[in-house]
C-alpha atoms as a PDB file:
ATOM      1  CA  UNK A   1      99.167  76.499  78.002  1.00  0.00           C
ATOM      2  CA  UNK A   2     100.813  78.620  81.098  1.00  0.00           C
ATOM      3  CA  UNK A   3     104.014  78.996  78.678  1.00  0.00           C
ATOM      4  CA  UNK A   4     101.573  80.417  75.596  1.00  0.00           C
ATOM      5  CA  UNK A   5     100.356  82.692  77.582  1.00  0.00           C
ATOM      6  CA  UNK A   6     103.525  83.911  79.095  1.00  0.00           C
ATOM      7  CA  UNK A   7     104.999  83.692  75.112  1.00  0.00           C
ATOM      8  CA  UNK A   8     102.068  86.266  74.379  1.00  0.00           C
ATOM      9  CA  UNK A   9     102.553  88.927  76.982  1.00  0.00           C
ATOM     10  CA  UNK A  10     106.465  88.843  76.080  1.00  0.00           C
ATOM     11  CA  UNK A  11     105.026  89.951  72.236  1.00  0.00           C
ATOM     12  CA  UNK A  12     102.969  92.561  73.798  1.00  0.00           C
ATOM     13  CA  UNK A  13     106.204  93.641  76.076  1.00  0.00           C
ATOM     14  CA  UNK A  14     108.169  93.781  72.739  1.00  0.00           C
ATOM     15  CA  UNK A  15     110.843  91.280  74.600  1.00  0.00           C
ATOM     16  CA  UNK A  16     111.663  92.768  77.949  1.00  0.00           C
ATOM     17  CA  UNK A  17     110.308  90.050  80.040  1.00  0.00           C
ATOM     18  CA  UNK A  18     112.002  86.972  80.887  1.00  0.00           C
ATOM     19  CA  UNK A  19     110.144  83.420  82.359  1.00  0.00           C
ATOM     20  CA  UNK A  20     111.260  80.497  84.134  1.00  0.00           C
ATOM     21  CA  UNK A  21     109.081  77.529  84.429  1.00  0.00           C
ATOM     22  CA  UNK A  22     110.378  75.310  87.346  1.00  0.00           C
ATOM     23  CA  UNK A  23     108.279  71.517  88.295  1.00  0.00           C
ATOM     24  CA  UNK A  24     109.933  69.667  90.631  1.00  0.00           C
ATOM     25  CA  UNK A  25     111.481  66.764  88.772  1.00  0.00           C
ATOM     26  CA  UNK A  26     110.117  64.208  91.085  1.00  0.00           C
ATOM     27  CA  UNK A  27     106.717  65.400  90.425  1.00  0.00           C
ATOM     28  CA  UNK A  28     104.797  62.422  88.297  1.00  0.00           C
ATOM     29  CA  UNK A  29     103.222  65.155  85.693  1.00  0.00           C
ATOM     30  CA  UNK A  30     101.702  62.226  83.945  1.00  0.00           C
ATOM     31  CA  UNK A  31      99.284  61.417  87.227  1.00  0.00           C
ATOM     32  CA  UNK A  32      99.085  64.587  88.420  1.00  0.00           C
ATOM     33  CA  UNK A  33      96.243  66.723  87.968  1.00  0.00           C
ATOM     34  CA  UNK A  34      96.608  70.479  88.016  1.00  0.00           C
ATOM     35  CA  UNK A  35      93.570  72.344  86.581  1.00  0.00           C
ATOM     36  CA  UNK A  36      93.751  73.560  82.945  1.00  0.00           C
ATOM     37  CA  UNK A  37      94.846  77.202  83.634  1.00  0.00           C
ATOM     38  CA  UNK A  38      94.365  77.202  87.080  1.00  0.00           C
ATOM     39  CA  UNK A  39      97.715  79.666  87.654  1.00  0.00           C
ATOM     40  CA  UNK A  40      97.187  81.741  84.893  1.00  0.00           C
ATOM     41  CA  UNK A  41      95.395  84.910  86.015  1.00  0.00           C
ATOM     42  CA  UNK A  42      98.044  84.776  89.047  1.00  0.00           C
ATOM     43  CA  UNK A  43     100.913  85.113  86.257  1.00  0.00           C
ATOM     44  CA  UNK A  44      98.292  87.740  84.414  1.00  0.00           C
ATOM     45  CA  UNK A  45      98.283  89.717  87.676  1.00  0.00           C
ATOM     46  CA  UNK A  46     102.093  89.606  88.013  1.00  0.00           C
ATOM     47  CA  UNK A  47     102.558  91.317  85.044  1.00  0.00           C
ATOM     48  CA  UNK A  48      99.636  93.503  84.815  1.00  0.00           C
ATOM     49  CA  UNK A  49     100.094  95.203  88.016  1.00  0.00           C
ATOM     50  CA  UNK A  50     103.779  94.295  88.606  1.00  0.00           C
ATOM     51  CA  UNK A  51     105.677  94.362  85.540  1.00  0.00           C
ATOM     52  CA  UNK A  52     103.816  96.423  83.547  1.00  0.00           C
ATOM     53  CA  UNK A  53     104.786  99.332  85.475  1.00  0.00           C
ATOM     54  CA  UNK A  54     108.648  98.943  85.420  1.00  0.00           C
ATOM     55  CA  UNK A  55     110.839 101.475  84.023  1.00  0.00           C
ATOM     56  CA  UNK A  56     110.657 100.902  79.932  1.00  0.00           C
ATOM     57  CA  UNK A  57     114.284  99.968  79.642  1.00  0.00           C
ATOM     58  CA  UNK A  58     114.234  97.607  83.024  1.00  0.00           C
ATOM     59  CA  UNK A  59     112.784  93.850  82.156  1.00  0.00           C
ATOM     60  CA  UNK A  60     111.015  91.738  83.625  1.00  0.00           C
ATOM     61  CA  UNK A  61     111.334  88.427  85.286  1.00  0.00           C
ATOM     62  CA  UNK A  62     108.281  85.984  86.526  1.00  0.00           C
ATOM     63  CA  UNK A  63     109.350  82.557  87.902  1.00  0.00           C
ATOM     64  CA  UNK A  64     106.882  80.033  87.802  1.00  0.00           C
ATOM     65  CA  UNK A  65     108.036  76.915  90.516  1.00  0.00           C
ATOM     66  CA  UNK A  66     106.052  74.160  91.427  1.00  0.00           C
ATOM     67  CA  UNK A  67     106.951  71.649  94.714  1.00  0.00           C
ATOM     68  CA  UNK A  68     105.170  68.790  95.940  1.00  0.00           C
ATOM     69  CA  UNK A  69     104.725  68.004  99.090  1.00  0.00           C
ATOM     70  CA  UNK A  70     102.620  65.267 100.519  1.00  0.00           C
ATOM     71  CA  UNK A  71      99.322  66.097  98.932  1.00  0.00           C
ATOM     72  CA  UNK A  72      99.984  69.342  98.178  1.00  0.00           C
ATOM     73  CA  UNK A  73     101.501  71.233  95.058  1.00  0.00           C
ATOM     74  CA  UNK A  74     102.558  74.684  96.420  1.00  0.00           C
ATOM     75  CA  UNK A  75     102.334  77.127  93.447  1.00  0.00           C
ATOM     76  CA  UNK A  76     105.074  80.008  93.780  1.00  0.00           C
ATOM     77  CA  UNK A  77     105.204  82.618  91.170  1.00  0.00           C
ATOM     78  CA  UNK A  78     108.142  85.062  91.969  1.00  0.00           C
ATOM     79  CA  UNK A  79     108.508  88.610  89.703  1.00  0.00           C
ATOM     80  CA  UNK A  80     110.671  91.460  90.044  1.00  0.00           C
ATOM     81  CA  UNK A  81     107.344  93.955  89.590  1.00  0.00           C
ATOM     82  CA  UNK A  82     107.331  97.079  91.417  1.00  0.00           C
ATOM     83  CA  UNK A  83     105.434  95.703  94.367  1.00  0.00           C
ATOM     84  CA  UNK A  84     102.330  95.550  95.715  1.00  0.00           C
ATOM     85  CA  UNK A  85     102.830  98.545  97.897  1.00  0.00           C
ATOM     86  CA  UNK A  86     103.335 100.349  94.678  1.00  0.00           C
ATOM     87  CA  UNK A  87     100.991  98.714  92.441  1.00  0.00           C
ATOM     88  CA  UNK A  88      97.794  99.592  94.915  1.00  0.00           C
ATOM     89  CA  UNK A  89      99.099 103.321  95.621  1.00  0.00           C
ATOM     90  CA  UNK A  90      99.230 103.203  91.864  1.00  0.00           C
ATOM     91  CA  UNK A  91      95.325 101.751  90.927  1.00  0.00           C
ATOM     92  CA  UNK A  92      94.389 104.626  93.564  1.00  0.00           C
ATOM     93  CA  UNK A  93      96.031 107.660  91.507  1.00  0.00           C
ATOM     94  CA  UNK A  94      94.202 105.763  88.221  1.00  0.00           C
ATOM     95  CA  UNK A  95      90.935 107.200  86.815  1.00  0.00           C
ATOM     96  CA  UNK A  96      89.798 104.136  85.621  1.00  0.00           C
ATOM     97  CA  UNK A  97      88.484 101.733  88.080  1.00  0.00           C
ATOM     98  CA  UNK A  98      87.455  98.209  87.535  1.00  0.00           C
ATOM     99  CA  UNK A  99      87.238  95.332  90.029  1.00  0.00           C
ATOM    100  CA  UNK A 100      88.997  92.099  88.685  1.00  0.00           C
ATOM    101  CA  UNK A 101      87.082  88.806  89.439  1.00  0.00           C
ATOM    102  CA  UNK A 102      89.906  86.313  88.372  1.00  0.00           C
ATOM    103  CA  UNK A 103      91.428  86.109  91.227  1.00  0.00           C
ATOM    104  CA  UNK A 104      88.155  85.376  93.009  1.00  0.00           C
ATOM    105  CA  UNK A 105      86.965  83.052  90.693  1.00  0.00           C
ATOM    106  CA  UNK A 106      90.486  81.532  90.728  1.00  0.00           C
ATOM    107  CA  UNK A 107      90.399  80.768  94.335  1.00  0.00           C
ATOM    108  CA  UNK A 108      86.414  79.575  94.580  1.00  0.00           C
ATOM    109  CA  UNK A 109      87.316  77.286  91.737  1.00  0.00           C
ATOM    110  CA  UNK A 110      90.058  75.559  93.925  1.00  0.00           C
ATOM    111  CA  UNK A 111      88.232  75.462  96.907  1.00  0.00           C
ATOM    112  CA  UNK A 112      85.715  73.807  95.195  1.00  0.00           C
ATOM    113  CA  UNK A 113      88.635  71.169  93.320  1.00  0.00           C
ATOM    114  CA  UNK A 114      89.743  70.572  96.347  1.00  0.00           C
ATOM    115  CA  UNK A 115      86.086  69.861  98.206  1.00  0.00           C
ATOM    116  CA  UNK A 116      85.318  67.717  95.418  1.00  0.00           C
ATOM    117  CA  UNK A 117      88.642  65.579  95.440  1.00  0.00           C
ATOM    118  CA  UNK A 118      89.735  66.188  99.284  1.00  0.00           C
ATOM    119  CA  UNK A 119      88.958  62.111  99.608  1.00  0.00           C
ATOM    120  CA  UNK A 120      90.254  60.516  96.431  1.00  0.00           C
ATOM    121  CA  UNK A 121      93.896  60.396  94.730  1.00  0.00           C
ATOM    122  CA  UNK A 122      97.023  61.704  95.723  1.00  0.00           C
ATOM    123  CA  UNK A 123      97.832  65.226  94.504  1.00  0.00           C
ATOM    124  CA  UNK A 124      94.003  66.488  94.649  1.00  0.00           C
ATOM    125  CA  UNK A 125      94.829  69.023  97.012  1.00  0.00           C
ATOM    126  CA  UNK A 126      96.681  72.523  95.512  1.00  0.00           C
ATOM    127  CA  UNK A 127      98.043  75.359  97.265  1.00  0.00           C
ATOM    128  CA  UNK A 128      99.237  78.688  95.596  1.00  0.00           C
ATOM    129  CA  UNK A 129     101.276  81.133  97.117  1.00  0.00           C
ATOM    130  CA  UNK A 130     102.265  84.120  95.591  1.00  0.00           C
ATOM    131  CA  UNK A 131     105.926  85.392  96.539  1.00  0.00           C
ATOM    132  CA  UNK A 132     107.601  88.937  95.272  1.00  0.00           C
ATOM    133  CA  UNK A 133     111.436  88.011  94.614  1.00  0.00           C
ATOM    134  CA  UNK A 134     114.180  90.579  92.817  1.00  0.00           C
ATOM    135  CA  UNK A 135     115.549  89.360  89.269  1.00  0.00           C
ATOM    136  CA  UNK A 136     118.760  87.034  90.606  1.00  0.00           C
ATOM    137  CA  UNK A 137     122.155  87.991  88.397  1.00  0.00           C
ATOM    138  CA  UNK A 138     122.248  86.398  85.335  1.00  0.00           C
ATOM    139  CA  UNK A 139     118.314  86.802  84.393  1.00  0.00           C
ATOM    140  CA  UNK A 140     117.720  89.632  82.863  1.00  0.00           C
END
C-alpha cells in the first residue's frame, strides 16, 4: 500500500519524484507484522513539507529502508527535501495555518502496538526514525 501511495503523489508531481523501497532481505515479511500504513503519513510529510517545495525542475528522491534488529524494525525514510530548517521558516511566512494530527496519531498508535504486543512474538516492537539524506548520483 506504501508503494500506491508513493505511485500517487509521483502523478500529482507530474514525474519528478523518484522512490526506493529497501527491506532488509533477511527480514521474514511473511511473520512479520508491520501495521497497515503505519509509515505512510511519515512519507506524506516528506513530500508535503520537503519535496514539495523544491525548485520545479529539481526532483525528488524519498528512500524508504527498513532493518531489523533484535526486536526492533528501525523505519528510515531519507529525502532530498529542502529541510526542516526551511520547511518550518516556510509554514511561518504561510497564511494558512493548520495543525496536522498524523503524526501524533501515528506515534500514539505505535506506542499503543507496542504496549499491547511488548510480551508476545518477535518483531512486535517498531521504531521509526526519520533521517534527511541528499539524492546519491545516479537517482535522479
Amino acid at each position: 500500500m506504501l508503494e500506491a501511495y508513493v505511485q500517487l503523489e509521483n502523478l500529482r508531481f507530474k514525474g519528478k519524484i523518484r522512490y526506493e523501497i529497501t527491506v532488509n532481505e533477511e527480514i521474514d515479511q511473511e511473520n512479520t507484522f508491520l501495521p497497515s500504513m503505519v509509515l505512510q503519513p511519515f512519507v506524506e510529510n516528506a513530500i508535503w513539507h520537503g519535496l514539495m517545495h523544491k525548485e520545479k525542475n529539481e526532483p525528488g528522491y524519498i528512500h524508504i529502508i527498513i532493518e531489523e534488529t533484535e526486536d526492533i524494525l528501525p523505519c528510515v525514510i531519507e529525502d532530498n527535501g529542502i529541510g526542516r530548517e526551511m520547511a518550518t521558516a516556510l509554514k511561518k511566512k504561510s497564511v494558512v495555518s493548520s495543525k496536522s494530527m498524523e503524526l501524533q496519531i501515528t506515534e500514539e498508535r505505535l506506542r499503543l502496538f507496542n504496549k499491547g504486543n511488548a510480551s508476545s512474538t518477535p518483531h512486535s516492537s517498531l521504531s521509526i526514525c526519520l533521517q534527511q539524506q541528499p539524492v546519491h548520483a545516479g537517482k535522479n
